[in-house]
N, C-alpha and C. Protein backbone atom coordinates (compact mmCIF):
# COMPACT_ATOMS: atom_id res chain seq x y z
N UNK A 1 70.50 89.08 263.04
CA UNK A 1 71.04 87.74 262.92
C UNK A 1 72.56 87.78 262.75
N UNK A 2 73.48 86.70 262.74
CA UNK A 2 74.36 86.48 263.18
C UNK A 2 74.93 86.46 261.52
N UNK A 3 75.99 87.12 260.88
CA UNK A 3 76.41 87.25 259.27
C UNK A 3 77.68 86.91 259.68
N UNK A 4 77.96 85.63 258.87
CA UNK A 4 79.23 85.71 259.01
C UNK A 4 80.25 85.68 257.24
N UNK A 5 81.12 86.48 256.86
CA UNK A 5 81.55 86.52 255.29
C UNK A 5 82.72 85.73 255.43
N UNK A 6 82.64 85.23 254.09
CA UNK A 6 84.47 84.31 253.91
C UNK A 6 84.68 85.11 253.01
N UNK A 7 85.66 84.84 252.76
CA UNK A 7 86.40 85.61 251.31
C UNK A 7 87.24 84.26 250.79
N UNK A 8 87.49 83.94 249.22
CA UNK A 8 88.03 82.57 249.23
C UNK A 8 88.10 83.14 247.41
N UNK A 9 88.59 83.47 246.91
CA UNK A 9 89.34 83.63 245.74
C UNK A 9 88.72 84.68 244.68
N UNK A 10 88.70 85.69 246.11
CA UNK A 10 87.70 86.87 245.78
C UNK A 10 86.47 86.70 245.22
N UNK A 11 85.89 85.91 246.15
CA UNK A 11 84.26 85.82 245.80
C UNK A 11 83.98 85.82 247.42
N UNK A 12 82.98 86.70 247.53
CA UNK A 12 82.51 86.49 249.20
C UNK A 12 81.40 86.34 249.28
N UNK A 13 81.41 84.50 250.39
CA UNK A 13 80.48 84.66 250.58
C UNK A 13 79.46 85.11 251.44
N UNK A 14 78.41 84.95 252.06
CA UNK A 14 77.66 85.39 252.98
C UNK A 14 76.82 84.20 253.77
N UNK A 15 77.03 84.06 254.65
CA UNK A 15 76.10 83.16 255.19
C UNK A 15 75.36 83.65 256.97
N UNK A 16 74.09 83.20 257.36
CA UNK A 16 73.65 83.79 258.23
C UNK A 16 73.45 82.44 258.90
N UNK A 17 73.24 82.69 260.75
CA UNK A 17 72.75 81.57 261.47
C UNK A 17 72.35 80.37 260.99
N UNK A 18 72.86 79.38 261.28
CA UNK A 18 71.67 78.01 260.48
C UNK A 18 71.84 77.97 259.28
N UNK A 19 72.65 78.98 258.15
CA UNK A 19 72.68 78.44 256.73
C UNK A 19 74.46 77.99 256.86
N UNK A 20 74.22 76.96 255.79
CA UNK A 20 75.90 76.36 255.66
C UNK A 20 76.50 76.89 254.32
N UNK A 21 77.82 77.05 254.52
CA UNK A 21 78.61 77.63 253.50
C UNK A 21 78.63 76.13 252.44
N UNK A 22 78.98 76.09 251.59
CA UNK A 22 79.00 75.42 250.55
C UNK A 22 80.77 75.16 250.64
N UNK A 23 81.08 74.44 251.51
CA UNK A 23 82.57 74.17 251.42
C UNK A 23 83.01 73.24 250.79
N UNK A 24 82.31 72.44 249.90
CA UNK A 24 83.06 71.35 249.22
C UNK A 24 83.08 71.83 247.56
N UNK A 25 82.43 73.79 247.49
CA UNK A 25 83.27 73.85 246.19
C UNK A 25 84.12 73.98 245.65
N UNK A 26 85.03 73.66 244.96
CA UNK A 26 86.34 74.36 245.39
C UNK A 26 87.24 75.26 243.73
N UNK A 27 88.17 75.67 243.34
CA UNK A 27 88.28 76.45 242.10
C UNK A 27 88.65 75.30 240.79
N UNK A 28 88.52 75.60 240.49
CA UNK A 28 89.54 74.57 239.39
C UNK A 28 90.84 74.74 239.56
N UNK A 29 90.71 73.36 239.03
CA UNK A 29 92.69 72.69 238.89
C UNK A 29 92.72 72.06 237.22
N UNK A 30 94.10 71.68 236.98
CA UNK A 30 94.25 71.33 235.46
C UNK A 30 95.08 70.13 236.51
N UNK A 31 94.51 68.67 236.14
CA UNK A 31 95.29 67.38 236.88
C UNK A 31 95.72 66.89 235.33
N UNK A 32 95.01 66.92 234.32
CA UNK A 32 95.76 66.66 232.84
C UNK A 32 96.20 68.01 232.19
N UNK A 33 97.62 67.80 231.90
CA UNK A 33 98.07 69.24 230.69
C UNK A 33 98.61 68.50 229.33
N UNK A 34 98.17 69.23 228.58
CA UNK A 34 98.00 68.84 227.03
C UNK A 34 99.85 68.53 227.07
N UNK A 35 100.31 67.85 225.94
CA UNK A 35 101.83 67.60 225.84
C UNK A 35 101.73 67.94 224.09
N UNK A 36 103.23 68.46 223.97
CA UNK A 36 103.25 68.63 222.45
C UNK A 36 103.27 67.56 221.43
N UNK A 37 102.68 67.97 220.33
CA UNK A 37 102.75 66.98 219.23
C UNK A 37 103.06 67.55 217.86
N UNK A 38 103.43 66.21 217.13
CA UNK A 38 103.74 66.33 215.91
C UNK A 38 103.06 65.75 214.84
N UNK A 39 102.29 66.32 214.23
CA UNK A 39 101.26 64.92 213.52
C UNK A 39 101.16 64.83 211.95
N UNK A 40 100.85 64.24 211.31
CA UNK A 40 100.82 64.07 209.57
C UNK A 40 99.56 65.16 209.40
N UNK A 41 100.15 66.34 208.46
CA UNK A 41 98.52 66.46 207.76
C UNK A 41 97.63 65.04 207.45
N UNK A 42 95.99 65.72 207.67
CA UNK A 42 95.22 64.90 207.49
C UNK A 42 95.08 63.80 208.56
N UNK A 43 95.68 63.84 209.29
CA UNK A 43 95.54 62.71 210.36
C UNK A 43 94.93 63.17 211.51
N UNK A 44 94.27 62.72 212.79
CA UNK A 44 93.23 62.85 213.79
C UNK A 44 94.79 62.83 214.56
N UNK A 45 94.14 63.80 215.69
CA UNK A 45 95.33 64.13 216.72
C UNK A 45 94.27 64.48 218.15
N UNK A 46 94.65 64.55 218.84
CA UNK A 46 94.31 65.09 220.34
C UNK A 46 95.18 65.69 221.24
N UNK A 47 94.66 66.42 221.85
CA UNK A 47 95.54 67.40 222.86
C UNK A 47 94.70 67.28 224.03
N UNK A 48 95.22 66.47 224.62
CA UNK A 48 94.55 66.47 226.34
C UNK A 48 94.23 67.27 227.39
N UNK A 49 93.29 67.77 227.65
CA UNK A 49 93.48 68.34 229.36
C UNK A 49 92.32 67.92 229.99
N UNK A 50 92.71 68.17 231.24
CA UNK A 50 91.45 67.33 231.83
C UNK A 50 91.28 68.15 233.81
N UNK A 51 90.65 68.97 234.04
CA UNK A 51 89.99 69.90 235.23
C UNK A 51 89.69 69.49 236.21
N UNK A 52 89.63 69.64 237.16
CA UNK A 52 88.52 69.23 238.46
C UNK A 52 88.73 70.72 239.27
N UNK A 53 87.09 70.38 239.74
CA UNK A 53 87.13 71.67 240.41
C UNK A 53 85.03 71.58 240.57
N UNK A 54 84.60 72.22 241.42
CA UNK A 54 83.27 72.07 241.82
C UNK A 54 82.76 73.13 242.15
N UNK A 55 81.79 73.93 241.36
CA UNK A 55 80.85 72.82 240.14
C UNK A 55 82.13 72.72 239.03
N UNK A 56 81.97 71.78 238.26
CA UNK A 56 82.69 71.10 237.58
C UNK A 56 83.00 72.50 236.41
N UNK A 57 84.28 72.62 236.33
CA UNK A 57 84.39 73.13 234.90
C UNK A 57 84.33 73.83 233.91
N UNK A 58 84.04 74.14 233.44
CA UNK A 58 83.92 74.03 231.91
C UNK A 58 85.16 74.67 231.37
N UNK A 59 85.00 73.99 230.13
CA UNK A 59 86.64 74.28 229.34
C UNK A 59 86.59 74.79 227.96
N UNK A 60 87.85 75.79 227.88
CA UNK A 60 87.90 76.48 226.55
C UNK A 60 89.23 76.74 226.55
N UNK A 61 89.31 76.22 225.34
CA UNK A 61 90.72 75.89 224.64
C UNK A 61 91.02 77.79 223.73
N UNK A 62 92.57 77.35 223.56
CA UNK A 62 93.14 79.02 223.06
C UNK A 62 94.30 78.45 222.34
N UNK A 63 94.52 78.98 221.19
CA UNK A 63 95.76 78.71 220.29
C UNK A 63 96.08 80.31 219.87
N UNK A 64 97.65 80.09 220.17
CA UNK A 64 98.30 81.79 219.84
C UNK A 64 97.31 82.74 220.65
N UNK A 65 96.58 82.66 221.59
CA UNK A 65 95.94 83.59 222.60
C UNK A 65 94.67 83.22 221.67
N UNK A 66 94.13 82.69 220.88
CA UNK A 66 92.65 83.84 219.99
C UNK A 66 92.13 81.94 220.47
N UNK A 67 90.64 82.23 221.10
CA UNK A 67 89.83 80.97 221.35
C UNK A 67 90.01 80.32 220.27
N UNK A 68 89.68 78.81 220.10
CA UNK A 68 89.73 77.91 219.12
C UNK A 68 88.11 77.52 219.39
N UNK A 69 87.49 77.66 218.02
CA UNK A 69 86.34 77.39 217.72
C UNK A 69 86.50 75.56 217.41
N UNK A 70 85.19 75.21 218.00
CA UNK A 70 85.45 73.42 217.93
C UNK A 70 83.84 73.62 217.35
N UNK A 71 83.55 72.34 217.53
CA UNK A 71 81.68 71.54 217.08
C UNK A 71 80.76 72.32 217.87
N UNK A 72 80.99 72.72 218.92
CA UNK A 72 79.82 73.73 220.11
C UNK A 72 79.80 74.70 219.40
N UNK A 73 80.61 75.50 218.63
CA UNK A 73 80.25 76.92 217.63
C UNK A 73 80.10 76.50 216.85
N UNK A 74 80.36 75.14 215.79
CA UNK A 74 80.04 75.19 214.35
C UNK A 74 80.42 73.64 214.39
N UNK A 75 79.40 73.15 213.71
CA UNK A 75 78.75 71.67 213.76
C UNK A 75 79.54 71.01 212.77
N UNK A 76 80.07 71.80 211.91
CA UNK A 76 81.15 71.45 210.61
C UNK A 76 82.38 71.95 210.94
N UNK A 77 82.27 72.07 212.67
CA UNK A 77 84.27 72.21 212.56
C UNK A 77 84.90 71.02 212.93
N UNK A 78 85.96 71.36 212.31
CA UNK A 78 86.75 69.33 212.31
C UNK A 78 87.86 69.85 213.61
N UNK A 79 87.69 70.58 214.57
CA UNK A 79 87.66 70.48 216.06
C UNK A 79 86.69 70.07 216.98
N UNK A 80 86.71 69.12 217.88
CA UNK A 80 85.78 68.81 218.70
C UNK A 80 86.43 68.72 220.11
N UNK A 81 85.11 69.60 221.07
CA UNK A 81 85.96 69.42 222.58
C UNK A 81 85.50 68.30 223.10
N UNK A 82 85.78 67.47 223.36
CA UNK A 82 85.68 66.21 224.30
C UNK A 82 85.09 66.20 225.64
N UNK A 83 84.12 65.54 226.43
CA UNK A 83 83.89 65.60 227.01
C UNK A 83 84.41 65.78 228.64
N UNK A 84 85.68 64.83 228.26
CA UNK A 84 86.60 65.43 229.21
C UNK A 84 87.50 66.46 228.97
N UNK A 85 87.08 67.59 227.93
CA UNK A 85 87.74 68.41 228.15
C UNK A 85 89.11 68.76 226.74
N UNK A 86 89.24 67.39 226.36
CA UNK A 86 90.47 67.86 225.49
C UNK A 86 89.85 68.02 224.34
N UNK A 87 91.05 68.58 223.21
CA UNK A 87 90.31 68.77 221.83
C UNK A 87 91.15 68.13 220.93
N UNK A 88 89.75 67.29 220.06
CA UNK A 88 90.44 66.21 219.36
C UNK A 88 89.96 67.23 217.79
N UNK A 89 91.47 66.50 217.26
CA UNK A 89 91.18 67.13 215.51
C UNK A 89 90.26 66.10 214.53
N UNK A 90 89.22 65.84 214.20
CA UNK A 90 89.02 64.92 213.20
C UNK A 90 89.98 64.21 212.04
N UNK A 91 90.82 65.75 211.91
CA UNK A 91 91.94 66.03 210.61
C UNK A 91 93.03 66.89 210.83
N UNK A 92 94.18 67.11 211.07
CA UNK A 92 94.60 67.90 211.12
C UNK A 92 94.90 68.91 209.31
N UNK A 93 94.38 70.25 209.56
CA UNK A 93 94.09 70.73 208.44
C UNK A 93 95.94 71.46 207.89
N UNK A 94 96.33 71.36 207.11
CA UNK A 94 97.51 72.32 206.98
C UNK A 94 98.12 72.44 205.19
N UNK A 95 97.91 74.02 205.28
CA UNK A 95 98.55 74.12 203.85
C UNK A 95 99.43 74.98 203.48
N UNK A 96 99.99 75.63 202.26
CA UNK A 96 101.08 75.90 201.81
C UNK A 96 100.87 77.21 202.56
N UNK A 97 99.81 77.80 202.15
CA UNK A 97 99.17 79.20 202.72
C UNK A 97 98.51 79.45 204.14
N UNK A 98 97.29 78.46 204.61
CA UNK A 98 96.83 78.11 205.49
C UNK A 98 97.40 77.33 206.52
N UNK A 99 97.52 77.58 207.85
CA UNK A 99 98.31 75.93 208.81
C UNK A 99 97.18 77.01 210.10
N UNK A 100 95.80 76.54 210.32
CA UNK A 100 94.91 76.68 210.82
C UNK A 100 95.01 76.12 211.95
N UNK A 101 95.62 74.82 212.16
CA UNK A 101 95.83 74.04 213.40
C UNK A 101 97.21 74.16 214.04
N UNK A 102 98.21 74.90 213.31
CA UNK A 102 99.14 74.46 213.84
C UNK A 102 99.88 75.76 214.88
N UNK A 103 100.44 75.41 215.79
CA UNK A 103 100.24 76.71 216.73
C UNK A 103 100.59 75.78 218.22
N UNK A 104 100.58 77.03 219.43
CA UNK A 104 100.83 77.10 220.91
C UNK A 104 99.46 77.00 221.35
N UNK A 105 98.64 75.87 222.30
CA UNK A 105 97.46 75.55 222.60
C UNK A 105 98.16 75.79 223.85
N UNK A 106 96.99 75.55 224.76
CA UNK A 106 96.31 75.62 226.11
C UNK A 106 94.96 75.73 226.45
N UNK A 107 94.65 74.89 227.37
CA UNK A 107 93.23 75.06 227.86
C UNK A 107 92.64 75.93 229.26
N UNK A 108 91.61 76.39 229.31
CA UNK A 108 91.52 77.00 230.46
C UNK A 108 90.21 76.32 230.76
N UNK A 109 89.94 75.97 232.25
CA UNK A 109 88.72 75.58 233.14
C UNK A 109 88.52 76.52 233.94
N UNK A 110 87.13 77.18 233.85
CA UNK A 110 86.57 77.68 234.30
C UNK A 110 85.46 77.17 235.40
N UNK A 111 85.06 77.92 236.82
CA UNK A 111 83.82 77.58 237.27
C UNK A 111 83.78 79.25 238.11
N UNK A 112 82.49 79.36 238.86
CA UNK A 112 82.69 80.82 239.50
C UNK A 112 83.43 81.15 240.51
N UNK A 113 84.44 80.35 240.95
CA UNK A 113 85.48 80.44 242.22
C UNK A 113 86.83 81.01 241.20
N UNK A 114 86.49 80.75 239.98
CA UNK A 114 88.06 81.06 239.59
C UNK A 114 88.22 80.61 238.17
N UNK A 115 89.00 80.41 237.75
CA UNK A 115 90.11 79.81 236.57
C UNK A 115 91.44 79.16 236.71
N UNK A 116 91.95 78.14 235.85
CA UNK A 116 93.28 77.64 235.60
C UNK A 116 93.25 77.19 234.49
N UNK A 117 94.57 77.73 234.23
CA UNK A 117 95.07 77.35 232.66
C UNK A 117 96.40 76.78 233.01
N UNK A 118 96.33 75.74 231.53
CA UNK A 118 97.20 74.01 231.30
C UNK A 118 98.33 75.48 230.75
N UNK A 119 99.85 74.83 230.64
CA UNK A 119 100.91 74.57 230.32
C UNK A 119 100.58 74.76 229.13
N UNK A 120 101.38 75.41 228.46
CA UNK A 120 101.18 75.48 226.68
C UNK A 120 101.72 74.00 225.98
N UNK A 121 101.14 74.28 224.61
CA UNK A 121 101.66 73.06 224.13
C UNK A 121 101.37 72.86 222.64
N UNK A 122 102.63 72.55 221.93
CA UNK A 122 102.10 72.83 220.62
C UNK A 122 102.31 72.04 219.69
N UNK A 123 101.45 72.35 218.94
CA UNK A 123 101.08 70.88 218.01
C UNK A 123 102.03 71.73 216.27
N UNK A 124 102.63 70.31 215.92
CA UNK A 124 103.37 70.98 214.96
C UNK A 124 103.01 69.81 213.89
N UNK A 125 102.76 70.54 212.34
CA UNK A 125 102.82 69.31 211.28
C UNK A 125 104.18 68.90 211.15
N UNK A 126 103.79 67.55 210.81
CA UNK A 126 105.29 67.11 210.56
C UNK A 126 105.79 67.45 208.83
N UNK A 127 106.56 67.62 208.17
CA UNK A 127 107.16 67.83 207.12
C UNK A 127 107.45 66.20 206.17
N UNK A 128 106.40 67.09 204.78
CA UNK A 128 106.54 65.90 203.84
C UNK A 128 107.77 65.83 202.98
N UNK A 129 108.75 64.66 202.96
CA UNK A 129 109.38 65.30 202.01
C UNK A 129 109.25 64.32 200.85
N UNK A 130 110.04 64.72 199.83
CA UNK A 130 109.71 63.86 198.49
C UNK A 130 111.03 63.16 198.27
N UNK A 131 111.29 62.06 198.78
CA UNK A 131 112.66 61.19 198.47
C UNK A 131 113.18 61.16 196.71
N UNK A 132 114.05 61.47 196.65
CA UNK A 132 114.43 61.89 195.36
C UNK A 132 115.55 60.59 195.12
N UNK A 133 115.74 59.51 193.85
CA UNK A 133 116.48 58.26 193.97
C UNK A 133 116.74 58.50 192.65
């Protein structure tokens, strides 16, 4: 029979007489990139991104390179990934010792044609100060 191979982002495929290539999948793209922020401890924040690409997706976020654990690993984390993709803080957590949230983000979308990763972007607490009169 008649084999004919593509090659398309180093995945090859294979297709024979009469079977059709699957050309409307295509790799991921990042059409939303997260933008930096500045936010109050304790306050709800979001960092946007948002993928296309077929089959659709899926997304995993990275702060300072090391994954960021959201609600899909732990049901009591006050990170949650959003359905489209971005990750919203319930709280932003930050302390004298601890600043858990605060850091260089990016997201990456994944599907089996490939990967793309968003533009960094970083979320900074803003500074309390104590007005002195």
């Amino acid at each position: 029979p008649l084999t004919c191979i593509t090659f398309c982002s180093g995945v090859v495929f294979r297709s024979s007489k009469g079977s059709r290539l699957r050309q409307e999948d295509s790799p991921p793209r990042i059409v939303e990139h997260p933008s930096d922020l500045i936010v109050s401890k304790g306050e709800p924040a979001t960092l946007n991104c948002k993928a296309e690409g077929r089959p659709t997706p899926t997304v995993e976020w990275y702060k300072d390179g090391e994954r960021v654990e959201t609600d899909k690993d732990d049901p009591r984390s006050h990170r949650m990934l959003l359905p489209s993709g971005s990750l919203f803080f319930l709280r932003i957590v930050h302390g004298r010792r601890s600043k858990p949230d605060e850091g260089s983000y990016v997201c990456v979308a994944r599907n089996y044609l490939g990967e793309a990763v968003s533009r960094n972007a970083s979320l900074e607490v803003a500074c309390e100060y104590l007005a002195a009169f």
